[in-house]
Protein backbone atom coordinates (compact mmCIF):
# COMPACT_ATOMS: atom_id res chain seq x y z
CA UNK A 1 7.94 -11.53 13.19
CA UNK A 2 4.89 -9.86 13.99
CA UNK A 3 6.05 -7.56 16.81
CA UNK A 4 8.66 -6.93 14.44
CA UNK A 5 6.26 -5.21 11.21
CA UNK A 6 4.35 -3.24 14.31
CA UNK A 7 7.41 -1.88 15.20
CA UNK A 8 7.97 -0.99 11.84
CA UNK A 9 4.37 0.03 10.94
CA UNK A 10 4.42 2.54 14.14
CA UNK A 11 8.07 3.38 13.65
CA UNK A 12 7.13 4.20 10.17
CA UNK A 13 4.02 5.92 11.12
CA UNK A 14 0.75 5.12 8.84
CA UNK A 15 0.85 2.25 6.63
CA UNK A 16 0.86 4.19 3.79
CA UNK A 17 3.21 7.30 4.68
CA UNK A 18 6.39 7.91 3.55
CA UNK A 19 9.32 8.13 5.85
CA UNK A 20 13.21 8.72 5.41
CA UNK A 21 15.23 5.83 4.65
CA UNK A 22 17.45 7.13 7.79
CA UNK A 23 14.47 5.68 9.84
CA UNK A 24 12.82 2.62 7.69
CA UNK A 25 14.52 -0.39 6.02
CA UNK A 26 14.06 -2.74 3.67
CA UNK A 27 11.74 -5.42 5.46
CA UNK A 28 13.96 -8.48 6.04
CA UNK A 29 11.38 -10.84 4.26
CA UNK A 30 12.71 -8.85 0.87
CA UNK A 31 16.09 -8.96 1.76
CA UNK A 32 18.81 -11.37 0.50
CA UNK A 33 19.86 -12.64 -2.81
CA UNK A 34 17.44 -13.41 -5.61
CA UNK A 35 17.83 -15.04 -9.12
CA UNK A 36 15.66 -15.41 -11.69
CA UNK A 37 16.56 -19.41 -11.55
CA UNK A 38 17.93 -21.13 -8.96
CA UNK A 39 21.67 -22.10 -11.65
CA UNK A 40 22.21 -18.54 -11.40
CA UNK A 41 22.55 -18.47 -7.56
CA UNK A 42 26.10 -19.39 -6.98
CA UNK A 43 27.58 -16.08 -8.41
CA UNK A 44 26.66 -12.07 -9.12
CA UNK A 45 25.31 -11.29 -12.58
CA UNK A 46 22.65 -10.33 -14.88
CA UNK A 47 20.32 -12.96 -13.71
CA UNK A 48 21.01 -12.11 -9.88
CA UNK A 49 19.77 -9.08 -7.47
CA UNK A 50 21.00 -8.76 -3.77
CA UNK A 51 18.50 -6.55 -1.60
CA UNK A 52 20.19 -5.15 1.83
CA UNK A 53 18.84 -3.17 4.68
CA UNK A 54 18.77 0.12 2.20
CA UNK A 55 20.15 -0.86 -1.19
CA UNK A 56 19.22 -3.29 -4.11
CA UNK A 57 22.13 -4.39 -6.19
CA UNK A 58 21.73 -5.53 -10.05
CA UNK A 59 24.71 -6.58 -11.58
CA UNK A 60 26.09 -3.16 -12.98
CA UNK A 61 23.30 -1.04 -11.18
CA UNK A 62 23.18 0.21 -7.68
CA UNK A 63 20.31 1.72 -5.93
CA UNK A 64 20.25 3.27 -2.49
CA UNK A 65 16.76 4.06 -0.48
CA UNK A 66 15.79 7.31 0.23
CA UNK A 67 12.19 7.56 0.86
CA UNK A 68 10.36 4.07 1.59
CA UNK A 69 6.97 3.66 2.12
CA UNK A 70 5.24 0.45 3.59
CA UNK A 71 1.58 -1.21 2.35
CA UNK A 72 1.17 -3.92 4.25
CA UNK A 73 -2.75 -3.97 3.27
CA UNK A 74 -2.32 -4.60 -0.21
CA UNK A 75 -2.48 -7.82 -1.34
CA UNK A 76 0.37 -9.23 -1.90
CA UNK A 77 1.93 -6.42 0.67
CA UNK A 78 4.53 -4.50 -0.94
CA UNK A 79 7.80 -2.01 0.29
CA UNK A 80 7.70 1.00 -2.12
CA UNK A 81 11.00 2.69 -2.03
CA UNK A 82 12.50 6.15 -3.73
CA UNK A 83 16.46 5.18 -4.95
CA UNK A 84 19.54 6.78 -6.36
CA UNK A 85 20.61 4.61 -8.87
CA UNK A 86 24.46 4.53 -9.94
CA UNK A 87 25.08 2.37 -13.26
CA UNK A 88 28.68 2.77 -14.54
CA UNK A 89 28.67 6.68 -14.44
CA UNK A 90 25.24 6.89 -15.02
CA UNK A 91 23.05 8.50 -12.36
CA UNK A 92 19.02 8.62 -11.77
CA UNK A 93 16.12 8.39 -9.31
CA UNK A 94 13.01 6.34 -9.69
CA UNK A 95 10.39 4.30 -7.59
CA UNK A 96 10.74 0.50 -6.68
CA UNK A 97 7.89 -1.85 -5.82
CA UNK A 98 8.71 -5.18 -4.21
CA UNK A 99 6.20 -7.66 -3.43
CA UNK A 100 7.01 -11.63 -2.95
CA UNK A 101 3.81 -13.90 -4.10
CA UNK A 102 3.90 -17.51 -3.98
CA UNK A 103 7.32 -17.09 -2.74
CA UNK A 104 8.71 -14.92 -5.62
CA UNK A 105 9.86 -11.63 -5.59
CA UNK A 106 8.51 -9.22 -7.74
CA UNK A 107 10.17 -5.92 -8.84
CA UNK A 108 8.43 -3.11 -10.60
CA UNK A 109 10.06 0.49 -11.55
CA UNK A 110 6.92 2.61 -11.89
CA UNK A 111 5.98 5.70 -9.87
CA UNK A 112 2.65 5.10 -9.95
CA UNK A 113 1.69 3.14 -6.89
CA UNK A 114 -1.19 1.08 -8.73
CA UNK A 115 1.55 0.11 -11.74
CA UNK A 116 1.19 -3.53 -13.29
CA UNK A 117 3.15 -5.51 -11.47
CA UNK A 118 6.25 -6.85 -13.12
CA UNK A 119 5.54 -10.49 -14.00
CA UNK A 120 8.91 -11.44 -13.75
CA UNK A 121 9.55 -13.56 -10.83
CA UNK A 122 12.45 -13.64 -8.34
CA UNK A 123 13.78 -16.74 -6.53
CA UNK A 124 15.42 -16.50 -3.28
CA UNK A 125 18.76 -17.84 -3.38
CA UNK A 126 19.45 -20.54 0.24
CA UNK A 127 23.31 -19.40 -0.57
């Protein structure tokens, strides 16, 4: 696991850089499917998210990485990420946070870096 953020952190460059999606992930310790309670795990929905290797999935929005930008020094460490979001024929950019505290995920839509953190908590599904 370790080797595995250097890699990333010198693959990515500095900590705090941002670097093209073509050569930076989503970190696999964000990755999987999350729902707000664990009922809501055995199927997609509103109260589900499914986070790949470069895309989060809501239930009728998609978003797809194209800048990322790695803080492992904050506390908790976070993934920022630039997406194209797709939701029915709706399109749009913005700026994801993810952190996971205490075993949650946490995801905040804010460009600014130092944002409130969304205080709504994501389980990860064992599914």
């Amino acid at each position: 696991m370790i080797a595995a953020v250097l890699a990333m952190l010198l693959q990515a460059g500095a900590a705090d850089s941002y670097t093209p999606a073509d050569r930076t992930d989503i970190p696999a310790a964000f990755r999987g499917h999350w729902a707000l309670d664990a009922k809501y795990c055995s199927e997609p929905g509103p109260a589900s998210v499914h986070i790949g290797a470069r895309q989060i999935n809501f239930y009728e929005r998609h978003g797809f990485l194209d800048l990322a930008q790695l803080n492992w020094a904050s506390d908790p460490p976070g993934f920022y990420g630039t997406f194209r979001w797709t939701e029915l024929l709706h399109f749009s950019s913005g700026v994801v946070r993810l952190e996971i505290d205490a075993g949650k995920l946490f995801i905040t839509e804010a460009a600014d870096p130092d944002a409130p953190t969304n205080k709504v908590g994501w389980l990860k599904c064992t599914q």
